[in-house]
C-alpha atoms as a PDB file:
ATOM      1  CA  UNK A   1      16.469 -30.592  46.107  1.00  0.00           C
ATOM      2  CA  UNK A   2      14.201 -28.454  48.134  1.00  0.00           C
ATOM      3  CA  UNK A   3      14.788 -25.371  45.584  1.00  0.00           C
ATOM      4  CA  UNK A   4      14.293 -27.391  42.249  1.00  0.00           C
ATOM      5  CA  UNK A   5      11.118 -28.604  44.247  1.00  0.00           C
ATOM      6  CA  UNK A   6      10.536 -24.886  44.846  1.00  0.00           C
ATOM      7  CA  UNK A   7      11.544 -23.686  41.290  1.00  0.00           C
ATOM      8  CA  UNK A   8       9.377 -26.500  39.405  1.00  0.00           C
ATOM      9  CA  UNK A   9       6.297 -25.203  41.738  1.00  0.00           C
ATOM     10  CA  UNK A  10       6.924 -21.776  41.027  1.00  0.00           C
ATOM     11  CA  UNK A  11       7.267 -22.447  37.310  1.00  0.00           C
ATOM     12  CA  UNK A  12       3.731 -24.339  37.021  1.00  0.00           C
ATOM     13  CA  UNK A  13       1.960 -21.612  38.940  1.00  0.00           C
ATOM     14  CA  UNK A  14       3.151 -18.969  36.662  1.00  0.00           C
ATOM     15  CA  UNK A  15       1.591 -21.021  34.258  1.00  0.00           C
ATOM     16  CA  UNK A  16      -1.350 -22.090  34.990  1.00  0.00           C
ATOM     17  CA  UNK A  17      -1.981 -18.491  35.802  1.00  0.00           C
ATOM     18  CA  UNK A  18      -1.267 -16.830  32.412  1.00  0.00           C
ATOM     19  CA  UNK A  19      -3.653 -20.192  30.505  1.00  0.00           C
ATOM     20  CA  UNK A  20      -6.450 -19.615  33.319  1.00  0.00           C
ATOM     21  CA  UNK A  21      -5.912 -15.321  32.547  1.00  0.00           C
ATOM     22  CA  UNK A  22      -5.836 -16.368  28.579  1.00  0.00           C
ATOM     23  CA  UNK A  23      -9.681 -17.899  29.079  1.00  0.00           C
ATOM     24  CA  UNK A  24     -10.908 -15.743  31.497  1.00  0.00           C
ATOM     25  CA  UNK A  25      -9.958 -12.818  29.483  1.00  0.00           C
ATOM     26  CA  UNK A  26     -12.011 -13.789  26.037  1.00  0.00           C
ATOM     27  CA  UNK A  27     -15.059 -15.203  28.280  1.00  0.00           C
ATOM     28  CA  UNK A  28     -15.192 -11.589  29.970  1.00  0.00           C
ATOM     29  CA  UNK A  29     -14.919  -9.847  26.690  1.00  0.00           C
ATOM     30  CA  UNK A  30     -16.313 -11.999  23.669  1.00  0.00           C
ATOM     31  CA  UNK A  31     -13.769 -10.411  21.234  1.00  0.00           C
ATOM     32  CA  UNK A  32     -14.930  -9.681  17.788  1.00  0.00           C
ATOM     33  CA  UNK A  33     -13.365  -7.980  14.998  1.00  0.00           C
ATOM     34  CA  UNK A  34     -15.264  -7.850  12.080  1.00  0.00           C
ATOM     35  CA  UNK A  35     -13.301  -7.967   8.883  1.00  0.00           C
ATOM     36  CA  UNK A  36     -14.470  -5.566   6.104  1.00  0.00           C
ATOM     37  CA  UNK A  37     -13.317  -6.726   2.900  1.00  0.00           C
ATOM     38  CA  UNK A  38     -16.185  -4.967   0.668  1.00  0.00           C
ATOM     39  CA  UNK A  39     -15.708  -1.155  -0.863  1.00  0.00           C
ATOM     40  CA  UNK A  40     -19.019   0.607  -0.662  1.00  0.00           C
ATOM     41  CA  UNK A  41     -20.011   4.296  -1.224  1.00  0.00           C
ATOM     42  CA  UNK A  42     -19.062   6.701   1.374  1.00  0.00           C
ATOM     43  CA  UNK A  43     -20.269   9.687   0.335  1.00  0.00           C
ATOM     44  CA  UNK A  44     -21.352  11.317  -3.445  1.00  0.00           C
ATOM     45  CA  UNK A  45     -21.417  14.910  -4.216  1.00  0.00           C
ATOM     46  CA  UNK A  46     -21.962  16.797  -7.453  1.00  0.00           C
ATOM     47  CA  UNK A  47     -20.175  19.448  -9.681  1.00  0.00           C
ATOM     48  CA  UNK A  48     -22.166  20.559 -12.405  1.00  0.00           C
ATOM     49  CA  UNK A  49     -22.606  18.036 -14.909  1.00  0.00           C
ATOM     50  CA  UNK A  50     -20.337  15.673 -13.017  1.00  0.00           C
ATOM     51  CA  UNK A  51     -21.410  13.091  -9.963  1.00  0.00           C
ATOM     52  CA  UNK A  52     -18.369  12.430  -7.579  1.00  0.00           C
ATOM     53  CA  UNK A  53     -18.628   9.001  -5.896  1.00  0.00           C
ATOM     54  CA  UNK A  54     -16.237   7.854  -3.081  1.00  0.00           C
ATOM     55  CA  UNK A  55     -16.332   4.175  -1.698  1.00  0.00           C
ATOM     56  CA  UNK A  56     -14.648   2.770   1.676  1.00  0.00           C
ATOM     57  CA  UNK A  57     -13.944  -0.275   3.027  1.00  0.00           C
ATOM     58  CA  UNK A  58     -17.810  -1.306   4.610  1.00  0.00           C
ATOM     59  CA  UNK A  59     -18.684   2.450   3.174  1.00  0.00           C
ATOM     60  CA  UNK A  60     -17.179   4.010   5.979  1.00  0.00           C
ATOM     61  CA  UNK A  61     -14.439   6.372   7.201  1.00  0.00           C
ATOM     62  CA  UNK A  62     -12.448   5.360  10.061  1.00  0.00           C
ATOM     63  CA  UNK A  63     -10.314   6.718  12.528  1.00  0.00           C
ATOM     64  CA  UNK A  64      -7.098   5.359  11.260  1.00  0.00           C
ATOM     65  CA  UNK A  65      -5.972   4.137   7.681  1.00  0.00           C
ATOM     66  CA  UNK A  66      -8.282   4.285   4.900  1.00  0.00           C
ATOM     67  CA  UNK A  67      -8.515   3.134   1.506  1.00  0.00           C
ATOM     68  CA  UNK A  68     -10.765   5.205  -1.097  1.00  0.00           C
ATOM     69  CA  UNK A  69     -11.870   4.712  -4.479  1.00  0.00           C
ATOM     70  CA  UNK A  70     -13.144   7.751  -6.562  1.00  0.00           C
ATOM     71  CA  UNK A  71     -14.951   7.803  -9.543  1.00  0.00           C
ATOM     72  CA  UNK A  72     -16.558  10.447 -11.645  1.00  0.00           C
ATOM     73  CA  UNK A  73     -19.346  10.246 -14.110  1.00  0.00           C
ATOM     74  CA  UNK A  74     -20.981  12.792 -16.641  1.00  0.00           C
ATOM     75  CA  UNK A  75     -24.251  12.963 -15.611  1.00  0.00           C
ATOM     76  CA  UNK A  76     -25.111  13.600 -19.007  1.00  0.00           C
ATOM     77  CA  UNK A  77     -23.642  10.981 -21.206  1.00  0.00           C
ATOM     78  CA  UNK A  78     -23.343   8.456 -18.043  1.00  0.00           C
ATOM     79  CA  UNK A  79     -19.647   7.611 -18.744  1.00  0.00           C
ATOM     80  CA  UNK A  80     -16.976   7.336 -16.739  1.00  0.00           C
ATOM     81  CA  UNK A  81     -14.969  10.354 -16.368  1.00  0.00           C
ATOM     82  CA  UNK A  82     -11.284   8.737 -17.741  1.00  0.00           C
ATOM     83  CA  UNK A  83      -7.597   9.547 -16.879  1.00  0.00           C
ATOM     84  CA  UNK A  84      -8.340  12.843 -15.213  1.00  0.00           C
ATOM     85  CA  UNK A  85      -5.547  14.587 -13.023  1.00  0.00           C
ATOM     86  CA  UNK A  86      -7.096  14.302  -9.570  1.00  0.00           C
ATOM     87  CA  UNK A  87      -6.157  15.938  -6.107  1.00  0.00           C
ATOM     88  CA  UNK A  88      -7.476  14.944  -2.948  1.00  0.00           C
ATOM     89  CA  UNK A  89      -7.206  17.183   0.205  1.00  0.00           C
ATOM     90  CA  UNK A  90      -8.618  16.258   3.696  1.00  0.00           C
ATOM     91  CA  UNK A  91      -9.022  18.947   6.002  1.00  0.00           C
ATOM     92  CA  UNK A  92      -9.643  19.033  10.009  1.00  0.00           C
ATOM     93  CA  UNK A  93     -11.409  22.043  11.603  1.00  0.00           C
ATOM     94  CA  UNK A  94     -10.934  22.361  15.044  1.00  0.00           C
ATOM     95  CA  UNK A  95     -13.500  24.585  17.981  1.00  0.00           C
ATOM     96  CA  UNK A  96     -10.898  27.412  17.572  1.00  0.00           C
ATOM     97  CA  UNK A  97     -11.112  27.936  14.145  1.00  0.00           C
ATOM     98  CA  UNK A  98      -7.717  25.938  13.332  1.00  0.00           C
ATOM     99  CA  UNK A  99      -7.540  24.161  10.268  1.00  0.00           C
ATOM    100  CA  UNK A 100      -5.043  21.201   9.872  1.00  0.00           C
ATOM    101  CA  UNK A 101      -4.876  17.927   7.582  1.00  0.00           C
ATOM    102  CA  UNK A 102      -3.511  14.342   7.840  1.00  0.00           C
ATOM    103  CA  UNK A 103      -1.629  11.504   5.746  1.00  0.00           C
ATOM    104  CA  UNK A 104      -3.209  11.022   2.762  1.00  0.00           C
ATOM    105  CA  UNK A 105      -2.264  10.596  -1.335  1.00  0.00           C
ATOM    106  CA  UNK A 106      -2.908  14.330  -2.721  1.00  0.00           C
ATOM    107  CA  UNK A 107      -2.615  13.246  -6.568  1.00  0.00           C
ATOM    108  CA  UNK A 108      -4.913   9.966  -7.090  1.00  0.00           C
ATOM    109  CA  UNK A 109      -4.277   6.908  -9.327  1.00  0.00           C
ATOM    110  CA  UNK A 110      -6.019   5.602 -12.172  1.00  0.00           C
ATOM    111  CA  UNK A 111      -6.933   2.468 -12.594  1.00  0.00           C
ATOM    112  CA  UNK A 112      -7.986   1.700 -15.843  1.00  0.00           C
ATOM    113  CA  UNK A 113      -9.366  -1.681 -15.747  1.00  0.00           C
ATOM    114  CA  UNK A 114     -11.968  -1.119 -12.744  1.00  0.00           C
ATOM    115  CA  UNK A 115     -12.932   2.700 -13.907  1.00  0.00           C
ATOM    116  CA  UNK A 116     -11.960   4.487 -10.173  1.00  0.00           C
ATOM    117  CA  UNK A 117      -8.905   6.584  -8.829  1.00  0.00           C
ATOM    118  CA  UNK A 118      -7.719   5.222  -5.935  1.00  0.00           C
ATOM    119  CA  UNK A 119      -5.562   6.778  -3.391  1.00  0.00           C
ATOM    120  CA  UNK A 120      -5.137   6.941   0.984  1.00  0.00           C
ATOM    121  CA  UNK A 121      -6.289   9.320   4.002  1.00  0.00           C
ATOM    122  CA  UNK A 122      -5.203   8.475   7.287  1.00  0.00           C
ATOM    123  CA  UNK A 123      -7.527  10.378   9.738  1.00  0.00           C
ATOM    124  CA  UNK A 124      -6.168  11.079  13.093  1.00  0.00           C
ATOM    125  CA  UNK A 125      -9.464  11.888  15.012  1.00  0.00           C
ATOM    126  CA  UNK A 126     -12.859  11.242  14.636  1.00  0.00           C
ATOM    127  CA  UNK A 127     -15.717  13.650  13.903  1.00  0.00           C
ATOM    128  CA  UNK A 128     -17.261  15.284  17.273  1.00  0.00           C
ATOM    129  CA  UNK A 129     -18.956  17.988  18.069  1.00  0.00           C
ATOM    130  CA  UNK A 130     -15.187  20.267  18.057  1.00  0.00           C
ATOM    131  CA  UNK A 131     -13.890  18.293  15.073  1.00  0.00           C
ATOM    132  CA  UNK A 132     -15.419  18.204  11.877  1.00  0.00           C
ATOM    133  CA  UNK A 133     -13.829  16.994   8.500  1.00  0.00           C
ATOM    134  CA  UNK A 134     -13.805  18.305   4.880  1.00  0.00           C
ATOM    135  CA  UNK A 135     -12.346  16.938   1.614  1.00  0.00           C
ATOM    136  CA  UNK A 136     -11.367  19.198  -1.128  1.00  0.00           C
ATOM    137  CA  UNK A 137     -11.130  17.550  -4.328  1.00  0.00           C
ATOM    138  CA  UNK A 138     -10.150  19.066  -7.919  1.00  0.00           C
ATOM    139  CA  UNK A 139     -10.327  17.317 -11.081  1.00  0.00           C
ATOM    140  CA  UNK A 140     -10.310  18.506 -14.663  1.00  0.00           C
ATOM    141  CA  UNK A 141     -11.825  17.822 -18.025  1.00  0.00           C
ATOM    142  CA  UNK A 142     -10.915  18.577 -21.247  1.00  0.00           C
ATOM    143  CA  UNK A 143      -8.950  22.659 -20.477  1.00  0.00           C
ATOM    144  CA  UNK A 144     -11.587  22.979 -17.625  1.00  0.00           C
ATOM    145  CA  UNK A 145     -10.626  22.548 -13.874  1.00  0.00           C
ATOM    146  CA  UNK A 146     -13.800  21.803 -11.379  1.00  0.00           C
ATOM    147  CA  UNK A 147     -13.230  22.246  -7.519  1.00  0.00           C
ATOM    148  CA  UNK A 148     -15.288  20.317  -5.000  1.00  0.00           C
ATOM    149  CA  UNK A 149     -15.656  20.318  -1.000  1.00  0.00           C
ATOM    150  CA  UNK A 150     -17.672  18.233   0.814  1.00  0.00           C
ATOM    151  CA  UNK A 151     -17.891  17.423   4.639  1.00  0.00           C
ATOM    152  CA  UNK A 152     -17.689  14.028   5.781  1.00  0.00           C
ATOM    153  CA  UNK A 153     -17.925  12.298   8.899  1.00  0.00           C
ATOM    154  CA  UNK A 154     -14.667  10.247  10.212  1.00  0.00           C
ATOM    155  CA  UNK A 155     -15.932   7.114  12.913  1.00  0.00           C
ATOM    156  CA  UNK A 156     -14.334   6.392  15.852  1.00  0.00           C
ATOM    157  CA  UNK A 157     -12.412   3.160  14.999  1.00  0.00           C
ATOM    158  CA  UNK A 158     -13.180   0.383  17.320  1.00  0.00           C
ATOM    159  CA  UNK A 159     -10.783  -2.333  16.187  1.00  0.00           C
ATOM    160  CA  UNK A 160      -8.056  -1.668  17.718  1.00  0.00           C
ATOM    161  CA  UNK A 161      -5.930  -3.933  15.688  1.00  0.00           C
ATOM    162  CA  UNK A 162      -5.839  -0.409  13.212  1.00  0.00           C
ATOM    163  CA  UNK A 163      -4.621   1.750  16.000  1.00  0.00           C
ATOM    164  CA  UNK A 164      -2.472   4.791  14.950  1.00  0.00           C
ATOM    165  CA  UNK A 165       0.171   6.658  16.721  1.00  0.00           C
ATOM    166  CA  UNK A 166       1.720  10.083  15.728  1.00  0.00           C
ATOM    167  CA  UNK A 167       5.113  11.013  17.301  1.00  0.00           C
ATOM    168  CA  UNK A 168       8.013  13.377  17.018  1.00  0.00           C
ATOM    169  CA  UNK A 169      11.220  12.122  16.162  1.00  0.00           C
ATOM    170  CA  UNK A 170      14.805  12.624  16.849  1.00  0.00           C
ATOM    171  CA  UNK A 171      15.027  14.596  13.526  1.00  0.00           C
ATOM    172  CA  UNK A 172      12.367  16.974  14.827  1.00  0.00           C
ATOM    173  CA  UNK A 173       9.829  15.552  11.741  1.00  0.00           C
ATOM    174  CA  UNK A 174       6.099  14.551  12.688  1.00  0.00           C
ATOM    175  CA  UNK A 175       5.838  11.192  11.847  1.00  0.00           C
ATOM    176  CA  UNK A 176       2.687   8.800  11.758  1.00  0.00           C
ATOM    177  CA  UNK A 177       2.224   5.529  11.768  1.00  0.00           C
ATOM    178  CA  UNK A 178      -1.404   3.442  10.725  1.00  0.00           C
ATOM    179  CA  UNK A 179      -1.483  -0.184  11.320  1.00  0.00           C
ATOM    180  CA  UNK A 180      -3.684  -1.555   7.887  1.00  0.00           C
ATOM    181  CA  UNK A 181      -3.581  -5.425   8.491  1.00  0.00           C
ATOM    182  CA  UNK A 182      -4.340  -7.844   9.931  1.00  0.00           C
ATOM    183  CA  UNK A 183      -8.517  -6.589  11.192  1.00  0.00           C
ATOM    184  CA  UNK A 184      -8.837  -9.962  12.743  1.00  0.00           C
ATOM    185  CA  UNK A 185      -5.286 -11.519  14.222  1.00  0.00           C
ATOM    186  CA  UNK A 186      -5.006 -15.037  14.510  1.00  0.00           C
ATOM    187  CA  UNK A 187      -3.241 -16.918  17.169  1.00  0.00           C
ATOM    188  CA  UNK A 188      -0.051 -17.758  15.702  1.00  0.00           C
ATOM    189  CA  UNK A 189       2.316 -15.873  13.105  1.00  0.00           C
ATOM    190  CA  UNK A 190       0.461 -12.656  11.230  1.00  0.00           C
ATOM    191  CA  UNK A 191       0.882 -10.703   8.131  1.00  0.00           C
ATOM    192  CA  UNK A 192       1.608  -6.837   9.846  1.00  0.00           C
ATOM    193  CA  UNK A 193       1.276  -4.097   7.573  1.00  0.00           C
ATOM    194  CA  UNK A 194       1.615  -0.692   8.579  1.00  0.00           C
ATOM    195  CA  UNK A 195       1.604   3.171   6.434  1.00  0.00           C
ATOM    196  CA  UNK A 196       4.639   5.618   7.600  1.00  0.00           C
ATOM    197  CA  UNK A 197       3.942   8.964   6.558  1.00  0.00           C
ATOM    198  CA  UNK A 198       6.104  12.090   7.625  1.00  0.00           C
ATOM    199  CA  UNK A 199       4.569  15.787   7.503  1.00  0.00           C
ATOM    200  CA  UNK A 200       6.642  17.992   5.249  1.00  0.00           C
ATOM    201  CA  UNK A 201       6.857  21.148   6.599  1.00  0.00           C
ATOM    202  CA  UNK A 202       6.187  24.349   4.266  1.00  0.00           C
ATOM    203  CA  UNK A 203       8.968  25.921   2.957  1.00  0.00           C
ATOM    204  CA  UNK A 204       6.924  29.637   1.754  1.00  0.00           C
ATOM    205  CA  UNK A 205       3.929  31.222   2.660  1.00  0.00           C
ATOM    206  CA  UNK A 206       0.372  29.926   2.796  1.00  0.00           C
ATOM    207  CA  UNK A 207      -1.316  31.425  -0.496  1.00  0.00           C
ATOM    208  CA  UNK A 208      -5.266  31.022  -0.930  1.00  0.00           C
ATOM    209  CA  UNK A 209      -6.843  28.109   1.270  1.00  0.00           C
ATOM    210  CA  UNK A 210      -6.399  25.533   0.813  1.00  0.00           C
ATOM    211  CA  UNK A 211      -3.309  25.558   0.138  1.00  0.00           C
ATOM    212  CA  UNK A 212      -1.978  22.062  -0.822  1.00  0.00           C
ATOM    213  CA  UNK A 213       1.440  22.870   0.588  1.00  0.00           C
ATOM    214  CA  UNK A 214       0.926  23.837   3.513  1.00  0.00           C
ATOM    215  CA  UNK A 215      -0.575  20.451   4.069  1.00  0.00           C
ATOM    216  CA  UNK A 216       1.626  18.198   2.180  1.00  0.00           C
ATOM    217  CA  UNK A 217       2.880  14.800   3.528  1.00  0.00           C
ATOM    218  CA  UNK A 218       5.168  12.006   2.557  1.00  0.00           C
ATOM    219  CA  UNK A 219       5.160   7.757   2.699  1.00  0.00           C
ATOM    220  CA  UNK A 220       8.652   7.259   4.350  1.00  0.00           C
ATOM    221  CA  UNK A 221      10.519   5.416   1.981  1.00  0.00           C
ATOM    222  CA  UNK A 222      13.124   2.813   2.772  1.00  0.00           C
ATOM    223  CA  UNK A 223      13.540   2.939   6.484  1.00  0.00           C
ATOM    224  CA  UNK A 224      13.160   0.113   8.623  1.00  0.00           C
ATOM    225  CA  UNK A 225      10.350  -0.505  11.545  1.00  0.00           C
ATOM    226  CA  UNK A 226      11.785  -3.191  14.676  1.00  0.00           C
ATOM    227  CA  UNK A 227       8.930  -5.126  16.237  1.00  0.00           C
ATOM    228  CA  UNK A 228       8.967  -6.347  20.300  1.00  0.00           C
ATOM    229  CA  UNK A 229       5.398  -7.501  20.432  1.00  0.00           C
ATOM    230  CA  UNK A 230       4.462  -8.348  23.925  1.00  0.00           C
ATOM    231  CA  UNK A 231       1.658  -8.844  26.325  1.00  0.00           C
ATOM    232  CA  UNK A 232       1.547  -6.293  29.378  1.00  0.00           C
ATOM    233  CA  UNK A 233      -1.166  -7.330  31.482  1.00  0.00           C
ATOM    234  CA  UNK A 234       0.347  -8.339  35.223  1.00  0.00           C
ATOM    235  CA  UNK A 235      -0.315 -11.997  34.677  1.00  0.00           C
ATOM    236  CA  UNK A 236       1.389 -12.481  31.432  1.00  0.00           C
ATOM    237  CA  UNK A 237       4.784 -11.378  32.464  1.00  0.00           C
ATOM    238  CA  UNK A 238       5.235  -8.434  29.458  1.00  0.00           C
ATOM    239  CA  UNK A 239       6.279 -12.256  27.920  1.00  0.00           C
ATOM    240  CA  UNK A 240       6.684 -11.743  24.177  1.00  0.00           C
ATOM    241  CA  UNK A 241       6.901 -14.231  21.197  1.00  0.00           C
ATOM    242  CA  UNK A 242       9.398 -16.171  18.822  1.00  0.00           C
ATOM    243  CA  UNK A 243       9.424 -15.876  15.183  1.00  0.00           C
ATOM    244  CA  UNK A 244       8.258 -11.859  14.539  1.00  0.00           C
ATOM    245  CA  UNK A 245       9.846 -10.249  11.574  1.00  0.00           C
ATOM    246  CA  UNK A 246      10.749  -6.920  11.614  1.00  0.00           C
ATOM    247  CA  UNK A 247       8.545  -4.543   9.437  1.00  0.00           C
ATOM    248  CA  UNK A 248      10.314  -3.328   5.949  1.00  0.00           C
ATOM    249  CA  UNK A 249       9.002  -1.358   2.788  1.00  0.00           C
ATOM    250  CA  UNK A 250       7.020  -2.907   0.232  1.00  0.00           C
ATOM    251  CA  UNK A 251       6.738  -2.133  -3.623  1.00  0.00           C
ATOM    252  CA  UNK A 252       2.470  -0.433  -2.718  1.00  0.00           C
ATOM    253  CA  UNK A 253       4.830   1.836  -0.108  1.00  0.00           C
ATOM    254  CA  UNK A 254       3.376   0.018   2.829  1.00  0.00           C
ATOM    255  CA  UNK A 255       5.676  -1.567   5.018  1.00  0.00           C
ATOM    256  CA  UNK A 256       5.348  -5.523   6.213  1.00  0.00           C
ATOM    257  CA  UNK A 257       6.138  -8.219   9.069  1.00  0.00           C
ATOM    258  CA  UNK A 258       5.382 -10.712  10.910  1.00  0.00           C
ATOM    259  CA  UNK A 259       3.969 -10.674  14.453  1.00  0.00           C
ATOM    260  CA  UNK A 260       3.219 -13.897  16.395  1.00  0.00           C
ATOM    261  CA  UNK A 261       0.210 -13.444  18.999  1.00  0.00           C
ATOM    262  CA  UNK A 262       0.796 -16.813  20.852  1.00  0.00           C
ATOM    263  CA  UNK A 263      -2.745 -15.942  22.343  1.00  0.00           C
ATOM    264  CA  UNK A 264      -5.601 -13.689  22.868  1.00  0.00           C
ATOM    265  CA  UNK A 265      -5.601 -10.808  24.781  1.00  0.00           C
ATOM    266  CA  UNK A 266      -3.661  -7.242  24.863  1.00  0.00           C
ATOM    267  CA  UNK A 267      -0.858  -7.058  22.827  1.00  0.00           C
ATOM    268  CA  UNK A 268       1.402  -4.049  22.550  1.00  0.00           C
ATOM    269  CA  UNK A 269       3.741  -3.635  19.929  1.00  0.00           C
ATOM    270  CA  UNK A 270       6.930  -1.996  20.422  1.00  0.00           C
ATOM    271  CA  UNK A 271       8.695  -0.224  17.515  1.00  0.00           C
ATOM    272  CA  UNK A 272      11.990   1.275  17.038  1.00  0.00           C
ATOM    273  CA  UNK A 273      12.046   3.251  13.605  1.00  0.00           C
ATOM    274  CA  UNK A 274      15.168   3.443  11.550  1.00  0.00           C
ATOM    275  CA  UNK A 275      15.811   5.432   8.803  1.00  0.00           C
ATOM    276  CA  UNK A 276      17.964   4.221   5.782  1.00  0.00           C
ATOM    277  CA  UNK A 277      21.082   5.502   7.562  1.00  0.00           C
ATOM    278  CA  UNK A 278      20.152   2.669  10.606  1.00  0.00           C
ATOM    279  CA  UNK A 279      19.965   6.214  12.874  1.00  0.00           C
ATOM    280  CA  UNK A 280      17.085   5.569  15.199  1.00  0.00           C
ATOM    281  CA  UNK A 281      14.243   8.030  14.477  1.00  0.00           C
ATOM    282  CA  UNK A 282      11.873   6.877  17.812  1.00  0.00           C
ATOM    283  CA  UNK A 283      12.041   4.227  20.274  1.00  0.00           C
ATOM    284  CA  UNK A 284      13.445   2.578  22.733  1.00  0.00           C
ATOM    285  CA  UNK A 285      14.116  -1.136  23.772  1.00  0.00           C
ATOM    286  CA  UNK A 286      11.942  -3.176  26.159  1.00  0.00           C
ATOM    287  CA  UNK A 287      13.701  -5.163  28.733  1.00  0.00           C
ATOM    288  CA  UNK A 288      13.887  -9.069  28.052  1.00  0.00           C
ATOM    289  CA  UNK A 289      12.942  -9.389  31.774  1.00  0.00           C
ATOM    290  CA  UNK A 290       9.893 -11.380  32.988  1.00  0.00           C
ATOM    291  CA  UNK A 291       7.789  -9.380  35.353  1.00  0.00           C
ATOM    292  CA  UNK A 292       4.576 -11.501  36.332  1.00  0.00           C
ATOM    293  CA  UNK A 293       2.246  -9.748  38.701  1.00  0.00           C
ATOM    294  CA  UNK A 294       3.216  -5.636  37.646  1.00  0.00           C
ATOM    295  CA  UNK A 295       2.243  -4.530  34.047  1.00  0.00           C
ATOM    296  CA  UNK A 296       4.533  -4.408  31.809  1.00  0.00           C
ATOM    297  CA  UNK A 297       7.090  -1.841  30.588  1.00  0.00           C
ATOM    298  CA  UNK A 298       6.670   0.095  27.221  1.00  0.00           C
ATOM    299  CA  UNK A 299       8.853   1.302  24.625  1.00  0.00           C
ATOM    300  CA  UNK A 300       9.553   5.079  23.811  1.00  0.00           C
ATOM    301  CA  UNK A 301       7.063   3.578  20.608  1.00  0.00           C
ATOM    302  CA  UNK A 302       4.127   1.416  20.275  1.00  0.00           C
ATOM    303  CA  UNK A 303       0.878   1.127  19.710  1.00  0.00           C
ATOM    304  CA  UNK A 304      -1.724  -0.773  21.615  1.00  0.00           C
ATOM    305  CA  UNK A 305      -3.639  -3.912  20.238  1.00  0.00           C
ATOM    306  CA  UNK A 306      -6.447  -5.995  21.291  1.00  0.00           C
ATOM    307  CA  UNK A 307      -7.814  -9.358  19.581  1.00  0.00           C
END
């Protein structure tokens, strides 16, 4: 009787601990995430006869995944340049001289019925004073090709519900992965929706820069991302949740689950990546074990959220 009396005790400090911890920790921070749902122009640069406009998601390019819209008008006639073959190249610049790139959709799509091209970058750091950004974009008319670079500045993303993570796997490939959705979590079961992109390595040598091969990269098609979400701060235990679905390709190439965020507060979410074969590419799993009062243990993958 005495150790039920102890165990029931026990149970409803834990408790009352991680609900006092789950109000404490909003008060102290005021959490906001706003949620940017309207493309605006990022940047516009001309070619000759031709104005290139690029919009973002609040007209802005973020650390992280971004979506961009490109369209091209004749500055003469003031129409819409139409069903043009498009490439899209970002390139990093490092202090030493170094030149690197990122995820992102080389050959744009058309889309017809709004008039824009629309394609992906993922950037994996934000401009600074030893990292600046370029994007070198061709497009043609008619026989003629026209070539375009422009520098652009990359933000330092502050939501960190669109955290990134780059990583090594077992197959010795550079993988990334962008969380895209959801900006603003809500307590309770969430859409997650996440880019995997691999670096293809260059088979020849570099000709003239830039040299689209030697920065080419790849969505990861048909592999399988497992989801532990849980909350590591001491007081919660590294407790996780019922009902998350494991993350899985969809027909746009991004890959979707569910994640249930039973409350506010630091998340992390664990991942083990699987390729079609079910051979684990990266990660490890998290102990079921509940450890109030020590933070909590980490996969060999994840990626840090906060809501």
């Amino acid at each position: 009787m005495k150790y039920l009396h102890f165990t029931l005790l026990t149970i409803c400090i834990v408790m009352a601990s991680c609900t006092i911890e789950k109000t404490d920790y909003g008060a102290e921070l005021g959490i906001e995430t706003t949620e940017f749902i309207e493309f605006n122009e990022a940047i516009t640069t001309n070619s000759g006869d031709y104005n290139i406009s690029i919009a973002a998601l609040n007209g802005t390019f973020y650390k992280g995944y971004n979506e961009i819209r490109l369209k091209i008008t004749n500055s003469n006639t003031n129409e819409l340049l139409e069903n043009s073959e498009i490439t899209f190249l970002p390139i990093l610049t490092d202090a030493n001289g170094n030149k690197s790139s990122s995820p992102h959709q080389y050959n744009l799509t058309y889309n017809a019925t709004e008039g824009y091209y629309s394609g992906f970058a993922v950037f994996t750091s934000e401009t600074s004073t030893t990292i600046s950004w370029q994007l070198y974009i061709n497009f043609t008319d008619g026989n003629k090709t026209h070539a375009v670079n422009e520098t652009i500045i990359v933000e330092e993303q502050t939501n960190k519900n669109l955290n990134i993570t780059a990583f090594t796997g077992n197959d010795n490939a550079q993988y990334f992965i962008a969380l895209v959705a959801p900006q603003s979590p809500n307590i309770g079961q969430n859409n997650l929706i996440a880019g995997i992109y691999r670096y293809n390595k260059p088979t020849n040598v570099a000709g003239v820069f830039p040299d689209a091969t030697q920065f080419s990269y790849s969505i990861v098609d048909n592999y399988t991302l497992l989801l532990d979400p849980r909350m590591p701060e001491p007081s919660m235990g590294n407790h996780s949740s019922p009902n998350n679905q494991d993350l899985t390709q969809q027909t746009n190439g991004l890959y979707q689950g569910v994640v249930n965020y039973t409350m506010t507060g630091n998340w992390t979410l664990n991942f083990i990546l699987k390729n079609e074969q079910g051979q684990t590419i990266k990660g490890t799993e998290v102990s079921t074990a509940f450890t109030p009062g020590i933070v909590g243990a980490k996969g060999e993958l994840f990626i840090d959220i906060l809501f």
